[in-house]
PDB file of N, CA and C in Angstrom:
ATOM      1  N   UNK A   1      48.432  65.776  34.054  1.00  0.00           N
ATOM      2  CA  UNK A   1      49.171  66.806  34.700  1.00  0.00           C
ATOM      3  C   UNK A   1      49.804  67.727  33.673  1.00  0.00           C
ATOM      4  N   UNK A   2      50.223  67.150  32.535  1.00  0.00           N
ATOM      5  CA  UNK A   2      50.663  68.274  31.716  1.00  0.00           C
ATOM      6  C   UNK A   2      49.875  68.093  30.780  1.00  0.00           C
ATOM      7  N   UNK A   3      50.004  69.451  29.844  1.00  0.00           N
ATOM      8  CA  UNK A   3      48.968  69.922  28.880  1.00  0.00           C
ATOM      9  C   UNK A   3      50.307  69.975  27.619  1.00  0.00           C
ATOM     10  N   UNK A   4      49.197  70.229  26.523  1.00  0.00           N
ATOM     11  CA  UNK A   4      50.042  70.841  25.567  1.00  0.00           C
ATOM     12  C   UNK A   4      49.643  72.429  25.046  1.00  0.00           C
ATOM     13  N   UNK A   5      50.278  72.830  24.548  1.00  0.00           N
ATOM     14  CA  UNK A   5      50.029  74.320  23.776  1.00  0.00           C
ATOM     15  C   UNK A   5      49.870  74.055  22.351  1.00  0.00           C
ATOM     16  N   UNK A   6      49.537  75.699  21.629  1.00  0.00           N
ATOM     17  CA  UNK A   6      49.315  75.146  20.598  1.00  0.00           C
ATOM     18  C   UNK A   6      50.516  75.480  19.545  1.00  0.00           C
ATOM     19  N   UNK A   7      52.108  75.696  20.023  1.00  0.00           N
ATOM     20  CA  UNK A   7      52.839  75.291  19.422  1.00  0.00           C
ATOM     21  C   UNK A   7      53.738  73.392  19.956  1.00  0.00           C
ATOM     22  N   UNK A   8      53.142  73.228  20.248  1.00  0.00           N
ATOM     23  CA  UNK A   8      53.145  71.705  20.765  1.00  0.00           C
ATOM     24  C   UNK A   8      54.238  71.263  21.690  1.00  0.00           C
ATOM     25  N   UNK A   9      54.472  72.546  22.481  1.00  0.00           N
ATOM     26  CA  UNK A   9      55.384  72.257  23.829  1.00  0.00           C
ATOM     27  C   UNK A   9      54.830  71.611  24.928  1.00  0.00           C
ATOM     28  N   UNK A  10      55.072  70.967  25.795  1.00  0.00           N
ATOM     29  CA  UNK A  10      54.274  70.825  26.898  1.00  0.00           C
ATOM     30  C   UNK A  10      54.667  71.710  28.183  1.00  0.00           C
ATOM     31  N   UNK A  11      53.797  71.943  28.725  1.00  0.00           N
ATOM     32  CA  UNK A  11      53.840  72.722  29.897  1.00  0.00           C
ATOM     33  C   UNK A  11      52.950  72.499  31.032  1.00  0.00           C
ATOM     34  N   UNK A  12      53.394  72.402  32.399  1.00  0.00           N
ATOM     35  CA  UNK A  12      53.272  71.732  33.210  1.00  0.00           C
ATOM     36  C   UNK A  12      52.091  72.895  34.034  1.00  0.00           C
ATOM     37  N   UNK A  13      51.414  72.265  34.680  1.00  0.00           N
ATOM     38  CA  UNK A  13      50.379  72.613  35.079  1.00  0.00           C
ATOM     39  C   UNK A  13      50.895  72.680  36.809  1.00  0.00           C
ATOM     40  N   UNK A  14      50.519  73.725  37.180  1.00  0.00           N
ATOM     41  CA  UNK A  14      51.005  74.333  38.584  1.00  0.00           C
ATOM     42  C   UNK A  14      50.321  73.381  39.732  1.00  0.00           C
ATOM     43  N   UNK A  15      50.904  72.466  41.147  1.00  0.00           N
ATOM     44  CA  UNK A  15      50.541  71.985  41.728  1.00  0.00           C
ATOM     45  C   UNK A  15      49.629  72.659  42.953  1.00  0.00           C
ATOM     46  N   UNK A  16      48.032  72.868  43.538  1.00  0.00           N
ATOM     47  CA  UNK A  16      47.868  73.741  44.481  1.00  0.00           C
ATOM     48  C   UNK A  16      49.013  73.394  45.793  1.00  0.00           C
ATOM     49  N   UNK A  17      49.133  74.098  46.761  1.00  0.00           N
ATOM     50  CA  UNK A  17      50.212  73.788  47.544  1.00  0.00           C
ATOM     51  C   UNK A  17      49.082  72.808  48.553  1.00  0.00           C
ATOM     52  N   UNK A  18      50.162  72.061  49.302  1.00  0.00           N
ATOM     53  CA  UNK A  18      49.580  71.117  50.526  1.00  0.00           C
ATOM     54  C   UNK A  18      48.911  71.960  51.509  1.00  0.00           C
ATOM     55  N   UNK A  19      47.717  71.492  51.778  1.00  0.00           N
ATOM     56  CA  UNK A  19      47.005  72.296  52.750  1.00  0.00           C
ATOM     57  C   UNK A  19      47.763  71.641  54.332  1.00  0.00           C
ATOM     58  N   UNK A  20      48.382  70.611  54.041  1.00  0.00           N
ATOM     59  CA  UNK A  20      48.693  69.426  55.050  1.00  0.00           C
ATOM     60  C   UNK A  20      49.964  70.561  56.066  1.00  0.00           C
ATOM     61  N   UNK A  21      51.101  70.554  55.237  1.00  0.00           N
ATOM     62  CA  UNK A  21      51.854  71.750  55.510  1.00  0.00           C
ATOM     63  C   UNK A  21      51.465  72.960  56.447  1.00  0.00           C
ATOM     64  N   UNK A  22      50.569  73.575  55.867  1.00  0.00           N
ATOM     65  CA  UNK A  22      50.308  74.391  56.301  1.00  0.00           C
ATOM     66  C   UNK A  22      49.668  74.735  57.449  1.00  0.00           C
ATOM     67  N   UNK A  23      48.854  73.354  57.901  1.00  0.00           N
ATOM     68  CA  UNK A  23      48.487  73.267  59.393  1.00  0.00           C
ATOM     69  C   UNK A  23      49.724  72.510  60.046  1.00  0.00           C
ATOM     70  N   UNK A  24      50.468  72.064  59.716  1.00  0.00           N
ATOM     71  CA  UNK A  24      51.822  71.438  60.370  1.00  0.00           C
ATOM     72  C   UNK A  24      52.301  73.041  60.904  1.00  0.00           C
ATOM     73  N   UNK A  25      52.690  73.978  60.020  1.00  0.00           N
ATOM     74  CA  UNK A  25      53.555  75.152  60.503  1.00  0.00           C
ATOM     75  C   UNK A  25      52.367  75.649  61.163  1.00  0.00           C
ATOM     76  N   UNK A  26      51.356  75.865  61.564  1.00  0.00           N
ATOM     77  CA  UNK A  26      50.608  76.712  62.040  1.00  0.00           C
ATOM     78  C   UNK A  26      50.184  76.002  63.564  1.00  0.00           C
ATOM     79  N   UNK A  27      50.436  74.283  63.442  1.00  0.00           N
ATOM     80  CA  UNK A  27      50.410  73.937  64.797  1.00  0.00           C
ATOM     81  C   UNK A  27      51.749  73.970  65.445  1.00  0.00           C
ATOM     82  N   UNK A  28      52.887  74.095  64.466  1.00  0.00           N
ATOM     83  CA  UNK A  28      54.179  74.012  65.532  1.00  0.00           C
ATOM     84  C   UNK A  28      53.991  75.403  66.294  1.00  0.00           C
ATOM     85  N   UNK A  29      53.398  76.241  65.365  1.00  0.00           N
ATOM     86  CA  UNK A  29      53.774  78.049  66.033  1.00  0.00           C
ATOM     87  C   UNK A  29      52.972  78.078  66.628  1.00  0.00           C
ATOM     88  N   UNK A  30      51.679  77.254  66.958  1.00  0.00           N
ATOM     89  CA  UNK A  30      50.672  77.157  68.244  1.00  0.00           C
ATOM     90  C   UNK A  30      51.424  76.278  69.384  1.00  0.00           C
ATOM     91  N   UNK A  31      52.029  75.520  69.057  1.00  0.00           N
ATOM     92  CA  UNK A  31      52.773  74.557  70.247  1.00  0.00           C
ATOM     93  C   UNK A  31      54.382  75.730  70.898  1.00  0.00           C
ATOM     94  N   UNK A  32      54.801  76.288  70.190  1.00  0.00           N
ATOM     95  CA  UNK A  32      55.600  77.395  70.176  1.00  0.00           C
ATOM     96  C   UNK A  32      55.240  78.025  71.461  1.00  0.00           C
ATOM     97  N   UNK A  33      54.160  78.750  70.607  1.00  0.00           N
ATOM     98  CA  UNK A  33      53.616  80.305  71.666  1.00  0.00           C
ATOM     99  C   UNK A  33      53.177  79.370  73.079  1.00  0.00           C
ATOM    100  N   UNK A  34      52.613  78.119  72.502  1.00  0.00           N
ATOM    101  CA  UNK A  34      52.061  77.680  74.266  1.00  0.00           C
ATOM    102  C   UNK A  34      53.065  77.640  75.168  1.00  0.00           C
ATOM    103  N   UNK A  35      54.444  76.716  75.007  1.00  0.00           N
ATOM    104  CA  UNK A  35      55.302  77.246  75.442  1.00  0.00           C
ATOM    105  C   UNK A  35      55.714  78.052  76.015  1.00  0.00           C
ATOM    106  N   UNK A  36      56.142  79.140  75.003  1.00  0.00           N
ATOM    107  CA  UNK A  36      56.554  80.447  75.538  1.00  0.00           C
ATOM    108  C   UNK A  36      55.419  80.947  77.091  1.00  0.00           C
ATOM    109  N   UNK A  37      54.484  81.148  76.377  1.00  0.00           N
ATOM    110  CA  UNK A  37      53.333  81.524  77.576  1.00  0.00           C
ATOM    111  C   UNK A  37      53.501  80.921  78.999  1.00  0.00           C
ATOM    112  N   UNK A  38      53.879  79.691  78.958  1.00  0.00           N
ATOM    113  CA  UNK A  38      53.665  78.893  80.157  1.00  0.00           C
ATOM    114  C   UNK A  38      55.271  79.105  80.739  1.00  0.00           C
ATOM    115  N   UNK A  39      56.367  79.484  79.783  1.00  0.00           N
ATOM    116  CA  UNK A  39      57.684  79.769  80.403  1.00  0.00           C
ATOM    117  C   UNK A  39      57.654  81.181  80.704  1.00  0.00           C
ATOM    118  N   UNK A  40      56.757  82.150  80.646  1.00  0.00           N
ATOM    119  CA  UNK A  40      56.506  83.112  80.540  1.00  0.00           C
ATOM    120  C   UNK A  40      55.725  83.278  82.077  1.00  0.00           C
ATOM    121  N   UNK A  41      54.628  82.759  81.926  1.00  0.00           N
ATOM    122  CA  UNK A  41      54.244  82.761  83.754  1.00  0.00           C
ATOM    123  C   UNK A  41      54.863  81.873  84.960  1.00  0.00           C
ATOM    124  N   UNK A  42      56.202  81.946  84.694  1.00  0.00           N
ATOM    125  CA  UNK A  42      57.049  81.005  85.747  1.00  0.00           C
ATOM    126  C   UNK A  42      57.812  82.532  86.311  1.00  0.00           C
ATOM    127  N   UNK A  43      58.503  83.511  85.614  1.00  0.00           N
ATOM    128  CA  UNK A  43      58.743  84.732  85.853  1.00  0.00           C
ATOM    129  C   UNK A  43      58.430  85.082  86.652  1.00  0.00           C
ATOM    130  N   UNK A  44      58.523  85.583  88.389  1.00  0.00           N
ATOM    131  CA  UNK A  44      58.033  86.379  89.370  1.00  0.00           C
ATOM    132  C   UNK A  44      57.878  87.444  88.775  1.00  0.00           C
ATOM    133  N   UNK A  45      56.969  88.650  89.326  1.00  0.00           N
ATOM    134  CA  UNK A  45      57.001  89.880  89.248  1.00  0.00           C
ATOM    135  C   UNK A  45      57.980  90.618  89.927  1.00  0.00           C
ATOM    136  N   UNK A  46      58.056  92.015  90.061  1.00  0.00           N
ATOM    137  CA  UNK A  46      59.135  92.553  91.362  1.00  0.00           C
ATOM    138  C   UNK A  46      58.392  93.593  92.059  1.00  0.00           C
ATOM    139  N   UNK A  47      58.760  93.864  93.296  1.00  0.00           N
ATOM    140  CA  UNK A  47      58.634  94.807  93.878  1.00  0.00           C
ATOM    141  C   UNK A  47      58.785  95.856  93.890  1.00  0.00           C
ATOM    142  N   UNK A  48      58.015  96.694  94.446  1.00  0.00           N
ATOM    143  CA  UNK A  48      58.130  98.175  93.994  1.00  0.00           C
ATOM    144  C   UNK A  48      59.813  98.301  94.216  1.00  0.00           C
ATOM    145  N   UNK A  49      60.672  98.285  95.410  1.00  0.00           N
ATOM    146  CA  UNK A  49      61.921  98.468  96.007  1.00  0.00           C
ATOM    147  C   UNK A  49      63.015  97.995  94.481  1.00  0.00           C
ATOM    148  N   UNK A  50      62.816  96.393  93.864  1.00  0.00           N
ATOM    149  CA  UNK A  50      63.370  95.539  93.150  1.00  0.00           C
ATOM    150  C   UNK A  50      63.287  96.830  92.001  1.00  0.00           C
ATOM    151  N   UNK A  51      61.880  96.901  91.523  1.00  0.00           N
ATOM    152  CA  UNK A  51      62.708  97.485  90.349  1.00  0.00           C
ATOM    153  C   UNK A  51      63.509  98.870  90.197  1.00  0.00           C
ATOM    154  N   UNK A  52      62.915  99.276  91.087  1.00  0.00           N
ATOM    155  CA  UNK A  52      64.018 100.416  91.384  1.00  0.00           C
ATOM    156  C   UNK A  52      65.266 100.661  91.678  1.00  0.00           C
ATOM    157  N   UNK A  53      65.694  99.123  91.954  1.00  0.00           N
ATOM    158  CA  UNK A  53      67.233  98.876  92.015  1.00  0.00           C
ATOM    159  C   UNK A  53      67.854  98.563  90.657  1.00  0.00           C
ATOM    160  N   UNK A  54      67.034  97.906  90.143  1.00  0.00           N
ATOM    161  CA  UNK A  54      67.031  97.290  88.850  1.00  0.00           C
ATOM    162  C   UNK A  54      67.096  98.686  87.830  1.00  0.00           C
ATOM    163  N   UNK A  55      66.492  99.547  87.981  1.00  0.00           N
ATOM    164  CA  UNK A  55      66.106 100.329  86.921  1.00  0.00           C
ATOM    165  C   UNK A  55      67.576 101.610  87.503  1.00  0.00           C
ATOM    166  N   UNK A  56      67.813 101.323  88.399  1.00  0.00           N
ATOM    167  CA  UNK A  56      69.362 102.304  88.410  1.00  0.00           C
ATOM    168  C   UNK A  56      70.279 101.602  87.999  1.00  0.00           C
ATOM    169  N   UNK A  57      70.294 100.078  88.187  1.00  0.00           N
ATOM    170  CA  UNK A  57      71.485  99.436  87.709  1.00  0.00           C
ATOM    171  C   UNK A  57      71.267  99.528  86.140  1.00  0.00           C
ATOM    172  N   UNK A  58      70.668  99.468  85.823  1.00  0.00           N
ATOM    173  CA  UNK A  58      70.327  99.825  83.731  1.00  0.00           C
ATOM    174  C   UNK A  58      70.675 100.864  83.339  1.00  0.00           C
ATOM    175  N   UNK A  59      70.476 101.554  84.355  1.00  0.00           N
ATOM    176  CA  UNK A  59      70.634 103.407  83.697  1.00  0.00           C
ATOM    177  C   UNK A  59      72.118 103.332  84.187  1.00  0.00           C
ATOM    178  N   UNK A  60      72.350 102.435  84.849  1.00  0.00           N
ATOM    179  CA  UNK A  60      74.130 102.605  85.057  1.00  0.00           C
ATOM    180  C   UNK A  60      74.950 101.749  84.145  1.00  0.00           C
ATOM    181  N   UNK A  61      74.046 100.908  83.169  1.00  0.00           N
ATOM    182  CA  UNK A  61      75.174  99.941  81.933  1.00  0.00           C
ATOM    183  C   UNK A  61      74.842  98.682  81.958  1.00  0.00           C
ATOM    184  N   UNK A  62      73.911  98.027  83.380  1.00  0.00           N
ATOM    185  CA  UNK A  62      74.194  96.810  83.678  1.00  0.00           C
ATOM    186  C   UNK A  62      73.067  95.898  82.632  1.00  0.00           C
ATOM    187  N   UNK A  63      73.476  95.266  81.473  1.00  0.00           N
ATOM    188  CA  UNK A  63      72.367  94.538  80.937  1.00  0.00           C
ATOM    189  C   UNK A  63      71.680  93.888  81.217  1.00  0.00           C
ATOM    190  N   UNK A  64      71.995  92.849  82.912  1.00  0.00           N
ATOM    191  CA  UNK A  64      71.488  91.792  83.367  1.00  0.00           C
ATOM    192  C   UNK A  64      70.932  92.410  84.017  1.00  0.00           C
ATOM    193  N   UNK A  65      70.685  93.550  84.745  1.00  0.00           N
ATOM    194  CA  UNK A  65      69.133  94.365  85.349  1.00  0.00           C
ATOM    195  C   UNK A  65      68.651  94.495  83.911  1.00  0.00           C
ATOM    196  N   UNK A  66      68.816  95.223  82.853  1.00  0.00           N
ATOM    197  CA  UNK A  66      67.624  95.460  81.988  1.00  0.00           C
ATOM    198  C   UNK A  66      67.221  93.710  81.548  1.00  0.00           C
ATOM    199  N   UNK A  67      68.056  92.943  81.419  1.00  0.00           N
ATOM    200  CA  UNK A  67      66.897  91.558  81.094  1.00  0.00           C
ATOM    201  C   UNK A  67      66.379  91.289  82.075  1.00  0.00           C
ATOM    202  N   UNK A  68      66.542  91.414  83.166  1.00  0.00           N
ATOM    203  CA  UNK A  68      65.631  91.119  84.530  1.00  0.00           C
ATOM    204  C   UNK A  68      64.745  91.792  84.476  1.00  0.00           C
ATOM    205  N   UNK A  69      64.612  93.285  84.315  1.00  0.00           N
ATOM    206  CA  UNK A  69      63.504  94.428  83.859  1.00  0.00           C
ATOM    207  C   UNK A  69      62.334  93.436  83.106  1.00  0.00           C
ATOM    208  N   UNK A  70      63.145  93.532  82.280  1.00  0.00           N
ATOM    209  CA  UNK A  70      62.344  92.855  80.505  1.00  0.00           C
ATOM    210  C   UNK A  70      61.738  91.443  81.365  1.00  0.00           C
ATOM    211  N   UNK A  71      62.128  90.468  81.448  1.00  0.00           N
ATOM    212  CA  UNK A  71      61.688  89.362  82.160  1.00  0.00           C
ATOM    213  C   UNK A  71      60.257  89.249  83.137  1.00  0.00           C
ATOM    214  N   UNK A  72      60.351  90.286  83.822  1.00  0.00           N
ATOM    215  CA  UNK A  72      59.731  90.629  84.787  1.00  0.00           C
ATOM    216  C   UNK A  72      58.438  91.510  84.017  1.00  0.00           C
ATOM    217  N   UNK A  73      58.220  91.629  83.090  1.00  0.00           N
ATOM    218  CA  UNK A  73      57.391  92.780  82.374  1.00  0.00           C
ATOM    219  C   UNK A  73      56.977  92.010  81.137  1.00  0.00           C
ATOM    220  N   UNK A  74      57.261  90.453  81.167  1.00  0.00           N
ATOM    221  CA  UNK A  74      56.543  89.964  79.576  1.00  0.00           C
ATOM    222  C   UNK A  74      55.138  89.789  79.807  1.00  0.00           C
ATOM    223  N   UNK A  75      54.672  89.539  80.827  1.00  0.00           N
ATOM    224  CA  UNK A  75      53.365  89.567  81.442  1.00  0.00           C
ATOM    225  C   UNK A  75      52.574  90.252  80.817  1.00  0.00           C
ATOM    226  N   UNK A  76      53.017  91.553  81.031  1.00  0.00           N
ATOM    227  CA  UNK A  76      52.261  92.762  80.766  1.00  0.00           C
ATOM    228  C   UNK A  76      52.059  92.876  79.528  1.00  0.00           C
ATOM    229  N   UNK A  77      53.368  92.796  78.624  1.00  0.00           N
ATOM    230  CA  UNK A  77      53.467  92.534  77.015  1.00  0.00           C
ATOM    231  C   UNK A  77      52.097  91.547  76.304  1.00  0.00           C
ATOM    232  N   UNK A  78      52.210  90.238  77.225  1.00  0.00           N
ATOM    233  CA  UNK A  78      51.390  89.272  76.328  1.00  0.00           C
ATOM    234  C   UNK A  78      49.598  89.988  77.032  1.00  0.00           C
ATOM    235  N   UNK A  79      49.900  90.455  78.185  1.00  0.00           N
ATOM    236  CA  UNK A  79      48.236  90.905  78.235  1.00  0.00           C
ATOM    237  C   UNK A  79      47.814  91.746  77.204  1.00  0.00           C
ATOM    238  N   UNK A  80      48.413  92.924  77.105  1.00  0.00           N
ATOM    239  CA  UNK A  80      48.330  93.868  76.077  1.00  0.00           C
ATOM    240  C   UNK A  80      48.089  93.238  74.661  1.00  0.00           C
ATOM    241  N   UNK A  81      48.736  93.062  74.343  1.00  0.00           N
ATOM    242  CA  UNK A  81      48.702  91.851  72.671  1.00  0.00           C
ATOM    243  C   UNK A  81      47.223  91.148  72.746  1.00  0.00           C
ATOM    244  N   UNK A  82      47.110  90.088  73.692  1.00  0.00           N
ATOM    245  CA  UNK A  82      45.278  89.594  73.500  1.00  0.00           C
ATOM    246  C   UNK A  82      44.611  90.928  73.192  1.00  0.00           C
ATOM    247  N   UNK A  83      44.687  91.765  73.815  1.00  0.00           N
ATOM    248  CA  UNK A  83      43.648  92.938  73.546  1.00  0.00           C
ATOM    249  C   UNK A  83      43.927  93.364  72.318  1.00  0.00           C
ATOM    250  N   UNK A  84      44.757  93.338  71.233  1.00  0.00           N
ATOM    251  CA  UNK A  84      44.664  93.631  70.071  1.00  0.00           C
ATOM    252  C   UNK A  84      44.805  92.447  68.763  1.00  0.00           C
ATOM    253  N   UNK A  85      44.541  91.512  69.516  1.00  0.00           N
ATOM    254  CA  UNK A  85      44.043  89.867  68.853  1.00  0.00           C
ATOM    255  C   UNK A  85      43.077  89.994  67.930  1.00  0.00           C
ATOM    256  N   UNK A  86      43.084  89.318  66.957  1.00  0.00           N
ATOM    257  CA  UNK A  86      42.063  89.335  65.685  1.00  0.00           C
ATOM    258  C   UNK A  86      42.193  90.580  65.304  1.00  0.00           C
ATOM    259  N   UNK A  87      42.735  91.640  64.911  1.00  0.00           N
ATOM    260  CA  UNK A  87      42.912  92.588  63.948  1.00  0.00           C
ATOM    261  C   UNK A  87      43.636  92.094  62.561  1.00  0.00           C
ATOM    262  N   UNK A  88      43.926  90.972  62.033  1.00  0.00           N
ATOM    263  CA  UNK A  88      45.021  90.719  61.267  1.00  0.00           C
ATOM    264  C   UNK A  88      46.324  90.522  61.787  1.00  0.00           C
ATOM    265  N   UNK A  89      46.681  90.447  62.376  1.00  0.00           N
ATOM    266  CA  UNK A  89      48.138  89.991  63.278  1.00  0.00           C
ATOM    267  C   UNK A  89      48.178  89.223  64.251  1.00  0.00           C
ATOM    268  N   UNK A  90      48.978  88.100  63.966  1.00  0.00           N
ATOM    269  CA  UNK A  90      48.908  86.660  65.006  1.00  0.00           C
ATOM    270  C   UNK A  90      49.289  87.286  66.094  1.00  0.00           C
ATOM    271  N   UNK A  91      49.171  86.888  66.856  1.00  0.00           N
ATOM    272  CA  UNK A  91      48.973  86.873  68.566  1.00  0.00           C
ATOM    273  C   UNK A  91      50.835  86.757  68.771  1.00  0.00           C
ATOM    274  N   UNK A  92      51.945  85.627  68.375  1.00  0.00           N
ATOM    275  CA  UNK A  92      52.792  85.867  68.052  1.00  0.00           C
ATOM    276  C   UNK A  92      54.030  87.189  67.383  1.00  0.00           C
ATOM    277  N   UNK A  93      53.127  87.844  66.756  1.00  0.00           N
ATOM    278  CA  UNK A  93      53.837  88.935  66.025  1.00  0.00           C
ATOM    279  C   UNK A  93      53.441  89.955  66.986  1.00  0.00           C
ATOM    280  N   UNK A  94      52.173  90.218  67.928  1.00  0.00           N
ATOM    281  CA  UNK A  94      52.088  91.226  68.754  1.00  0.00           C
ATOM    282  C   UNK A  94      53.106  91.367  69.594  1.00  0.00           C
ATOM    283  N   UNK A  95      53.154  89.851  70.171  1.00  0.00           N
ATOM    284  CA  UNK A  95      53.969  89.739  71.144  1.00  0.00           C
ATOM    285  C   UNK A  95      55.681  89.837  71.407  1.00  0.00           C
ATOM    286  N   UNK A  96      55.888  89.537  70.199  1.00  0.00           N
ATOM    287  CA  UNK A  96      57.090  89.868  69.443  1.00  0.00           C
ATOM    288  C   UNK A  96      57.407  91.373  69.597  1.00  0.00           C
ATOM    289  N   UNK A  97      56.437  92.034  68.711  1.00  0.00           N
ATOM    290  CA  UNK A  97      56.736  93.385  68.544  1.00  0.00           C
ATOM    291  C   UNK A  97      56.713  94.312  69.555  1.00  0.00           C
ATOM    292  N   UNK A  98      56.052  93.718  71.038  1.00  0.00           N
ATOM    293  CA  UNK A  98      55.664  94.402  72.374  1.00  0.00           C
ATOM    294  C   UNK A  98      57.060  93.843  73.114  1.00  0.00           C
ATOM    295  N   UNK A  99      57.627  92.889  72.618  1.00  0.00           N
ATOM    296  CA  UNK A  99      58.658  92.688  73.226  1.00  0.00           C
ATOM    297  C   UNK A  99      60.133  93.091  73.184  1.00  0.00           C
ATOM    298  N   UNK A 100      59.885  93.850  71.343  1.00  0.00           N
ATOM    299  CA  UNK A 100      61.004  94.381  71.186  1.00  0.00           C
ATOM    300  C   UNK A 100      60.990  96.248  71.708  1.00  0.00           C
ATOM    301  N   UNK A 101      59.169  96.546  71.938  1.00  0.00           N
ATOM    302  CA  UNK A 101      59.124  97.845  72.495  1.00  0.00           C
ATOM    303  C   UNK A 101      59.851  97.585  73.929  1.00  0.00           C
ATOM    304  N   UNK A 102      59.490  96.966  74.662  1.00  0.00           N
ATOM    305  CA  UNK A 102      59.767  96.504  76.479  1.00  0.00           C
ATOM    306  C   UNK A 102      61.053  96.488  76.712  1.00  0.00           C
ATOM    307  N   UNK A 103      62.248  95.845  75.578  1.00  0.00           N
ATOM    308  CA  UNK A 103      63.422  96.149  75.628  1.00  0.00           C
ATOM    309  C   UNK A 103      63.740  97.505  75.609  1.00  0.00           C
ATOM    310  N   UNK A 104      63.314  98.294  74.560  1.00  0.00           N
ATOM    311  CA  UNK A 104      63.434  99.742  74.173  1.00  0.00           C
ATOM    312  C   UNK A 104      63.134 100.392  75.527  1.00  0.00           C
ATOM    313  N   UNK A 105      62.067  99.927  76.493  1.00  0.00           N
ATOM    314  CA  UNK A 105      61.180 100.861  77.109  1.00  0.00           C
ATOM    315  C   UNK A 105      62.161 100.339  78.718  1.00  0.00           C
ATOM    316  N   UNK A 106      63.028  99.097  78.779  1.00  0.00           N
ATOM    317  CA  UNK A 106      63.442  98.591  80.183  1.00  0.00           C
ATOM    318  C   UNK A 106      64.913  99.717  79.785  1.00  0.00           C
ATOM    319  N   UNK A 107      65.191  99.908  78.579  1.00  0.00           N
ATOM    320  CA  UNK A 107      66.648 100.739  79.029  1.00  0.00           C
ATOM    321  C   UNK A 107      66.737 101.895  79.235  1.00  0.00           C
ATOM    322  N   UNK A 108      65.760 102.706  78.666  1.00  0.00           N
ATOM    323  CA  UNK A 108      65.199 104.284  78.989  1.00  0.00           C
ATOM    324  C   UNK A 108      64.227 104.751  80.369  1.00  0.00           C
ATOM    325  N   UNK A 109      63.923 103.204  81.053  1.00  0.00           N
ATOM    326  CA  UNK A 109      63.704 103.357  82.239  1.00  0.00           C
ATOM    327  C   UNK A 109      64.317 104.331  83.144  1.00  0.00           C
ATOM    328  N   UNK A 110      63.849 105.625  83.655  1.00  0.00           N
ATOM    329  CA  UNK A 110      63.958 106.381  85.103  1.00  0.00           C
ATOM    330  C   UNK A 110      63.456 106.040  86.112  1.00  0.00           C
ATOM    331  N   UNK A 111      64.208 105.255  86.996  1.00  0.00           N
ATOM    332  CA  UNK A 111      63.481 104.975  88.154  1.00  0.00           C
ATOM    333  C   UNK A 111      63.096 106.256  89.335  1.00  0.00           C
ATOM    334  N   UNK A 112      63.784 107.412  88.675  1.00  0.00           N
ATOM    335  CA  UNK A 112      63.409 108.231  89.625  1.00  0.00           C
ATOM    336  C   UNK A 112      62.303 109.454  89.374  1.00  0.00           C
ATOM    337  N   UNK A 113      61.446 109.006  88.534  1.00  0.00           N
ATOM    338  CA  UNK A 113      60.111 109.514  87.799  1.00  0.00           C
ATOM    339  C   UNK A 113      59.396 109.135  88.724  1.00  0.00           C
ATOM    340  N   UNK A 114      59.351 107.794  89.702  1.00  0.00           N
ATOM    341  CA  UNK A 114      57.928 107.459  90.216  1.00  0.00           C
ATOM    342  C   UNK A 114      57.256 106.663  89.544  1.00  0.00           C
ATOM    343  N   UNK A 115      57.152 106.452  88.522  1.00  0.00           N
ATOM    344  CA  UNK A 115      56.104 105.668  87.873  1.00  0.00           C
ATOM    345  C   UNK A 115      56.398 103.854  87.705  1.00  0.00           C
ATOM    346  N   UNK A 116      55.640 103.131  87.685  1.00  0.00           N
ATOM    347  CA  UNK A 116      56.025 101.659  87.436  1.00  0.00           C
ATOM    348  C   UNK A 116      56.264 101.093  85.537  1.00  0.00           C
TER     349      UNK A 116
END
């Protein structure tokens, strides 16, 4: 494991890292996301009427309509994300990052645009 040089120090020779590790963290963040997913389709959807109540109570301050918003809309988040799966970005980080847009996108909600 160690070598010498040729002023006669020794110096230690770099260990490769555990491959063992590395499927440990890569199955917890697969046991993770399964999770999430499956607490994720327990969420009802809402009704056209619901979110429109929801989406005035947000535009009026109320945070617990915009997490109900958000709640109600991770669905949509994790569909979107598979569709941009295998580009270089875990399926995790899409979903993440679609989730921090959905917050952005449940408080700037107008419910009186019409649109879902």
């Amino acid at each position: 494991m160690a070598t010498t040089t040729r002023k006669g120090a020794r110096k230690r020779k770099r260990q490769a890292p555990s491959l063992d590790a590395g499927f440990a963290v890569a199955a917890e963040d697969q046991s993770s996301l399964d999770q999430y997913l499956k607490e994720v389709s327990t969420h009802s959807l809402l009704t056209g009427p619901q979110e429109i109540e929801l989406g005035k109570r947000a535009q009026a301050g109320d945070e617990v309509a915009v997490a109900e918003l958000v709640r109600a809309n991770l669905r949509f988040v994790i569909s979107v994300a598979k569709k941009y799966q295998n580009r270089g970005v875990s399926l995790a980080d899409l979903i993440q990052e679609g989730n921090v847009g959905l917050v952005t996108a449940a408080r700037k909600f107008d419910p009186d645009q019409g649109v879902k």
